[in-house]
Protein backbone atom coordinates (compact mmCIF):
# COMPACT_ATOMS: atom_id res chain seq x y z
CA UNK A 1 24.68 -0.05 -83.51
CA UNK A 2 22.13 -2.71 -85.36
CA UNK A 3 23.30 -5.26 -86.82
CA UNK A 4 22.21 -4.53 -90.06
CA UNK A 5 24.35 -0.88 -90.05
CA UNK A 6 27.60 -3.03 -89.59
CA UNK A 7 30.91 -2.95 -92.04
CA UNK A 8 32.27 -6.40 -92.04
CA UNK A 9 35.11 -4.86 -93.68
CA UNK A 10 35.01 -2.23 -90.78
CA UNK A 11 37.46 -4.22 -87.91
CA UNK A 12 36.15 -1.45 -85.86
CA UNK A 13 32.55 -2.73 -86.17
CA UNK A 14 33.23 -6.39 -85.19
CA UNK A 15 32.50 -5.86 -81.41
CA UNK A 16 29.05 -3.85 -82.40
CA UNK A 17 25.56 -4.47 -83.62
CA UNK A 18 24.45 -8.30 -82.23
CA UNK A 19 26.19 -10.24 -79.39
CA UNK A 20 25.61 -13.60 -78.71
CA UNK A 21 26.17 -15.60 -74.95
CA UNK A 22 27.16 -19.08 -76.14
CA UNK A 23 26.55 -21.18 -73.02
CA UNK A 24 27.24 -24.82 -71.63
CA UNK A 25 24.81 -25.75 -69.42
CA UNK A 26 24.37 -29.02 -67.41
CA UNK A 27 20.84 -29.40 -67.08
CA UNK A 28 21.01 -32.49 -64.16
CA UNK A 29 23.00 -29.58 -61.90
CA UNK A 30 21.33 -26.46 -63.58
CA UNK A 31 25.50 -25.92 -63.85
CA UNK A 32 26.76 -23.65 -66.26
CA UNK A 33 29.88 -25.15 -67.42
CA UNK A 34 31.09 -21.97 -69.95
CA UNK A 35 29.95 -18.82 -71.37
CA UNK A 36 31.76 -17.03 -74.32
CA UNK A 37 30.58 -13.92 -75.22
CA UNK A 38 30.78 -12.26 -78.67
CA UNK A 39 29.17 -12.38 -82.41
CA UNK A 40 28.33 -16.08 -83.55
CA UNK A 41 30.70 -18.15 -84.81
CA UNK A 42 32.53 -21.36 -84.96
CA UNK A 43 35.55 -19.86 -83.66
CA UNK A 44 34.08 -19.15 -80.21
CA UNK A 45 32.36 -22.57 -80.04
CA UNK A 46 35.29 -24.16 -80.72
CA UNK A 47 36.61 -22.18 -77.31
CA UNK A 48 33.58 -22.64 -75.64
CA UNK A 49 33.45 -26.48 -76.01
CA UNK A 50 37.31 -26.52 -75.18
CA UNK A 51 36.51 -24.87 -72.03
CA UNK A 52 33.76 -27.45 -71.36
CA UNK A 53 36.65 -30.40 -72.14
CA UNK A 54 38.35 -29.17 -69.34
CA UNK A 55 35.33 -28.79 -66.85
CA UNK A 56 34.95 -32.17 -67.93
CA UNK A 57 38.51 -33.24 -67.58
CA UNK A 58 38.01 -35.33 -70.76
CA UNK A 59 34.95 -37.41 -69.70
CA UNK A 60 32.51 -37.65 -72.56
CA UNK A 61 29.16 -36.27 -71.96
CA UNK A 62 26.43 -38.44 -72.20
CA UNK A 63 24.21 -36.23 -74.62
CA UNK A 64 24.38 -32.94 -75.64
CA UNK A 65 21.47 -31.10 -77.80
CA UNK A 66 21.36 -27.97 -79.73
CA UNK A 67 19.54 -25.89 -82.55
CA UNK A 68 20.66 -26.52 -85.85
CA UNK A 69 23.30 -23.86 -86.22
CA UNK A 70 26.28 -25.85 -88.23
CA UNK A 71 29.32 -24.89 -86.39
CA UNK A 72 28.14 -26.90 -83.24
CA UNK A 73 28.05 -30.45 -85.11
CA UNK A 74 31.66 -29.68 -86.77
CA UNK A 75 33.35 -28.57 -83.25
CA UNK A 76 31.88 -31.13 -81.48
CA UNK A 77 32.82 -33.50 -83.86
CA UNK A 78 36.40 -32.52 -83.85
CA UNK A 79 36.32 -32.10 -79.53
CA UNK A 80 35.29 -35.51 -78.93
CA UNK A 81 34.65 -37.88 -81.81
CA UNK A 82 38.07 -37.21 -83.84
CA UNK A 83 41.49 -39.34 -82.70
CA UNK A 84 43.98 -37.08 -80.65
CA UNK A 85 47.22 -37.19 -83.26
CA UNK A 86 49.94 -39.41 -81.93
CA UNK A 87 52.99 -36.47 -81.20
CA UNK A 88 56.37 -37.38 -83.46
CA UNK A 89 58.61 -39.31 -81.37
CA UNK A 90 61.70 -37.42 -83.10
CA UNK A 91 64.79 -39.40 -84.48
CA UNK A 92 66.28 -42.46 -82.83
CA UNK A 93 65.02 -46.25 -82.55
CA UNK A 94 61.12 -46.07 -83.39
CA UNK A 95 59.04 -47.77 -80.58
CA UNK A 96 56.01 -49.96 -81.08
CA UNK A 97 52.71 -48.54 -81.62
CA UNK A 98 50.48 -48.39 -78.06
CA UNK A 99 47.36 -49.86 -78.86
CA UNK A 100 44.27 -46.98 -78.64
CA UNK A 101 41.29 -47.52 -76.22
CA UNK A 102 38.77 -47.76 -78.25
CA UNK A 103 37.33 -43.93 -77.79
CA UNK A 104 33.68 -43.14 -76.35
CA UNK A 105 31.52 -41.64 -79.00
CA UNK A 106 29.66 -38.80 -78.61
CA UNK A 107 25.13 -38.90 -78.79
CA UNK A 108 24.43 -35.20 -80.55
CA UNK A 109 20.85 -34.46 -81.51
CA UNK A 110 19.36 -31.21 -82.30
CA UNK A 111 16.16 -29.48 -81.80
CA UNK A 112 14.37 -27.77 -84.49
CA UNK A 113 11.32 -25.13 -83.81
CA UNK A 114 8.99 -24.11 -86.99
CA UNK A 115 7.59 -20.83 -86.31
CA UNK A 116 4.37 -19.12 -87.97
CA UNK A 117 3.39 -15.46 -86.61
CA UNK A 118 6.41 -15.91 -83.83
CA UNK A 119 4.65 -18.47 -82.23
CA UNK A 120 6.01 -22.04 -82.13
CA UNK A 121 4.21 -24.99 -84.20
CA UNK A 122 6.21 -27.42 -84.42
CA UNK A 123 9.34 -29.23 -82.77
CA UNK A 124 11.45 -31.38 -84.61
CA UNK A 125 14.65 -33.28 -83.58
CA UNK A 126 17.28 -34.85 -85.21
CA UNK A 127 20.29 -37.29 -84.16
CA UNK A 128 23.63 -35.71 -85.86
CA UNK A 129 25.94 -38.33 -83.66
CA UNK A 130 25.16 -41.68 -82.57
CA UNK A 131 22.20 -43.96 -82.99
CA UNK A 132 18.75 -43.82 -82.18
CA UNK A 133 18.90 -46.39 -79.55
CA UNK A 134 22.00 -44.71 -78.18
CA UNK A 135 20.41 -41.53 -77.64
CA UNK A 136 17.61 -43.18 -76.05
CA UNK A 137 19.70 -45.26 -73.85
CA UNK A 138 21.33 -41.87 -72.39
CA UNK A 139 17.91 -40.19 -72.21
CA UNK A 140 17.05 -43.46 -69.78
CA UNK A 141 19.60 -42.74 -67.78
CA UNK A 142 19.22 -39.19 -67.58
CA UNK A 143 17.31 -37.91 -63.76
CA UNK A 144 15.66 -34.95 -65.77
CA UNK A 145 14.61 -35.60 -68.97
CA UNK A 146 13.01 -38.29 -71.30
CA UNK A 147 13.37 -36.06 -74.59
CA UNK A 148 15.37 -34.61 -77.05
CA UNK A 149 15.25 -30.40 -75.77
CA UNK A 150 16.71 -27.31 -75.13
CA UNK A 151 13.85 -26.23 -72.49
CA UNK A 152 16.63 -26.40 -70.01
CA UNK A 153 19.11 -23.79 -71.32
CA UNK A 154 16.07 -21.52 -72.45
CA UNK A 155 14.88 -21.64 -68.74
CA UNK A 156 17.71 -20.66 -67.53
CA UNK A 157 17.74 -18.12 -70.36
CA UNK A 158 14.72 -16.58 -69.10
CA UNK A 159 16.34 -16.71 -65.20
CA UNK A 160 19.74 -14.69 -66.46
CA UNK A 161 17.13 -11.75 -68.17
CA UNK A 162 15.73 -11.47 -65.19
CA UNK A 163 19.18 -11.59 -62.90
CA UNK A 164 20.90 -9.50 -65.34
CA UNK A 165 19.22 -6.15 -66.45
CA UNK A 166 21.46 -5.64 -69.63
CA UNK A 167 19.06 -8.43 -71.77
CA UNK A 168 15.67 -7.32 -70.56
CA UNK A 169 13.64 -6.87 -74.31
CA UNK A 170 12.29 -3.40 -75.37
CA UNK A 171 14.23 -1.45 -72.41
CA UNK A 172 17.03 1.67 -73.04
CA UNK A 173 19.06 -0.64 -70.54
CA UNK A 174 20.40 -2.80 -73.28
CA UNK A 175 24.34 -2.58 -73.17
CA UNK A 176 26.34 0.17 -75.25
CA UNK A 177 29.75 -1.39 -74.80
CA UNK A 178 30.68 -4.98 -75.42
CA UNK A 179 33.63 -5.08 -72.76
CA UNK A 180 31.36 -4.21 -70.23
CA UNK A 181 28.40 -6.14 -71.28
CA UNK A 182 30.78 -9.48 -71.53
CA UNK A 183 31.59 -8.98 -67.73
CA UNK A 184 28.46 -8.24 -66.64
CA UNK A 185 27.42 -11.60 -68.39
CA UNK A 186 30.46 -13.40 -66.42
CA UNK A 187 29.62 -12.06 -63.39
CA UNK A 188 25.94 -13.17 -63.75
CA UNK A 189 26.62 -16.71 -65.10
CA UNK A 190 29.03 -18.05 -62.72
CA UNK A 191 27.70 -16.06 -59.28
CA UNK A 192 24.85 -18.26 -60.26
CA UNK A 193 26.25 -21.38 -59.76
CA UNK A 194 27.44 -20.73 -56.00
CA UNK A 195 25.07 -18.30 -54.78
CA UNK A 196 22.07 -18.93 -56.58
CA UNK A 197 19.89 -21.37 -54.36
CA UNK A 198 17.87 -23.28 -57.52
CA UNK A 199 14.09 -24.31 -56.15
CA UNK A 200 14.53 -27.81 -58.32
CA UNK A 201 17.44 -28.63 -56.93
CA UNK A 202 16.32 -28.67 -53.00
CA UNK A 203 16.50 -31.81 -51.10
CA UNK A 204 14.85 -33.08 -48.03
CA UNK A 205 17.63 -33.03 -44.97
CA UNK A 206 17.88 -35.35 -42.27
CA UNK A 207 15.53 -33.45 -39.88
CA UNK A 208 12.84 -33.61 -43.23
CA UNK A 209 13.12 -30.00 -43.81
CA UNK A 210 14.21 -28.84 -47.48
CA UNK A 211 17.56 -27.76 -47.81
CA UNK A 212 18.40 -25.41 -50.45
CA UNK A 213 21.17 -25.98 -52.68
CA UNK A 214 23.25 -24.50 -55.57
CA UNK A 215 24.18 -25.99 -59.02
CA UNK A 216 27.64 -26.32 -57.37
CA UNK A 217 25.90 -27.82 -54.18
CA UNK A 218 24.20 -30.12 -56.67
CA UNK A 219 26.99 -31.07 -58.35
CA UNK A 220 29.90 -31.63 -55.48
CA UNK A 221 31.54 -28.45 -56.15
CA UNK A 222 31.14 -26.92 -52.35
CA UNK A 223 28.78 -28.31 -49.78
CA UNK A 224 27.43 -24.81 -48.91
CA UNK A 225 25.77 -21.65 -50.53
CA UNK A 226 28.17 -18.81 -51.17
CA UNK A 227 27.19 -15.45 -50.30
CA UNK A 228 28.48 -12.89 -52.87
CA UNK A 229 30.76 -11.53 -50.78
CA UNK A 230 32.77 -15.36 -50.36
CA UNK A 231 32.30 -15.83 -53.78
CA UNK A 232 34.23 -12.03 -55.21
CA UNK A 233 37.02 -12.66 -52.90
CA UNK A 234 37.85 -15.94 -53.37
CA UNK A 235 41.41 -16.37 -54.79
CA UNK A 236 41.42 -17.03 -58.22
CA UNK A 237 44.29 -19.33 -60.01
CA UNK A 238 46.28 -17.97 -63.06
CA UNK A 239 45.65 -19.96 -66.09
CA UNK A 240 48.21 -20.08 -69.11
C-alpha cells in the first residue's frame, strides 16, 4: 500500500505503505554495525544506536554524521553525551560519592543536500555536537575521509540495491510483506560483512599479491572470508 493510503489510526496499517532500513555503518571497515528495519522514527533509532553501544562495547565513536532528521541528534544525545544515573543504593549507611571520569563527548555533524529538479546543488553541513576544531581533529585522524559526508553509507546504499533485489527502483519486485522484506534486509546486511570481499579494502600480502578482505577481515572480526554456507550455519548465541 502507498504511503499516502495509510490510517494512522489503522494499527493494522503500521507495517504498510513506506519502510525505512536505518543503518550503522563504519565507513574505515565498510562494517555495518546495525540495521533496524521499519517506518521512521525515534523509537527505532533509539534501538538502533543501542545496538551500535554494544558493538561498540561503550567506546565513543570518534564522529558520526547524518541528514538532518531530528530524532538522530536527541538519541544520540541521550546514548552517549547524557550521565548514566547513579542506581539507589537502598537503606543502610550511605557511602561516599565515587568520583565520575570525566565522560568522552560525542563530535555529531550533519549533512544537508538542497535539491532543484532532483538533482543536487548544494551541500551543507552542520556541527550539532562538539566544536569545530574537534570535528576537524577526528576528521585528521580519520584513514578515509577529510569531510563532513554521508557518501559512505549512500555507497553502500547503492551496493545493497544491487545485492538485494527487493529495493531495485521502478521494478514489480519491490516487497509485499514487511516480515519478509525485514529478513531479506538482515540477511543481506550482515552476509555482507563476512562474505562480501570489498575492492577498497584489499591489501598487498607478503608475496605482493592483493589479498582480498571483508569488512570483518578489515576490522579483526575473522582473519578469513566466509563462504555463505560457514556463515548460515554458524551457531548463533541467545540474547536476552
Amino acid at each position: 500500500m502507498k504511503q499516502g493510503r495509510c490510517d494512522l489510526e489503522d494499527t493494522s496499517d503500521h507495517t504498510k505503505g513506506d519502510c525505512w532500513d536505518h543503518v550503522a555503518f563504519d565507513p574505515e571497515h565498510r562494517l555495518v554495525l546495525g540495521v533496524i528495519v521499519g517506518k521512521r522514527s525515534g523509537t527505532r533509532i533509539l534501538k538502533l544506536m543501542q545496538q551500535v553501544r554494544v558493538q561498540l562495547q561503550g567506546r565513543v565513536p570518534k564522529l558520526v554524521t547524518s541528514d538532518e532528521y531530528a530524532s538522530y541528534a536527541t538519541v544520540l544525545d541521550l546514548i552517549w553525551n547524557q550521565p548514566e544515573r547513579p542506581r539507589p543504593s537502598g537503606q543502610g549507611r550511605k557511602r561516599p560519592p565515587k568520583k565520575r571520569r570525566k565522560q568522552k563527548k560525542l563530535n555529531y555533524a550533519t549533512v544537508c543536500k538542497r535539491r532543484e529538479k532532483g538533482r543536487v546543488v548544494a551541500v551543507e553541513t552542520k556541527v550539532v555536537f562538539g566544536t569545530e576544531k574537534s570535528v576537524a581533529r577526528a576528521l585528521e585522524q580519520s584513514t578515509v575521509s577529510t569531510a563532513i559526508n554521508t557518501s559512505f553509507l549512500e555507497r553502500h546504499n547503492g551496493t545493497d540495491r544491487h545485492r538485494n533485489s527487493r529495493k531495485v527502483r521502478r521494478t514489480y519486485r519491490f516487497s509485499k510483506d514487511w516480515e519478509i522484506h525485514a529478513a531479506a534486509g538482515y540477511f543481506s546486511y550482515y552476509n555482507y560483512n563476512f562474505c562480501w570481499c570489498v575492492r577498497t579494502l584489499r591489501i598487498r600480502g607478503e608475496d605482493g599479491r592483493w589479498q582480498r578482505r571483508t569488512p570483518a577481515m578489515a576490522a579483526g572480526l575473522t582473519d578469513r572470508v566466509w563462504s555463505l554456507e560457514e556463515w548460515l550455519s554458524y551457531p548463533v548465541a541467545e540474547t536476552t
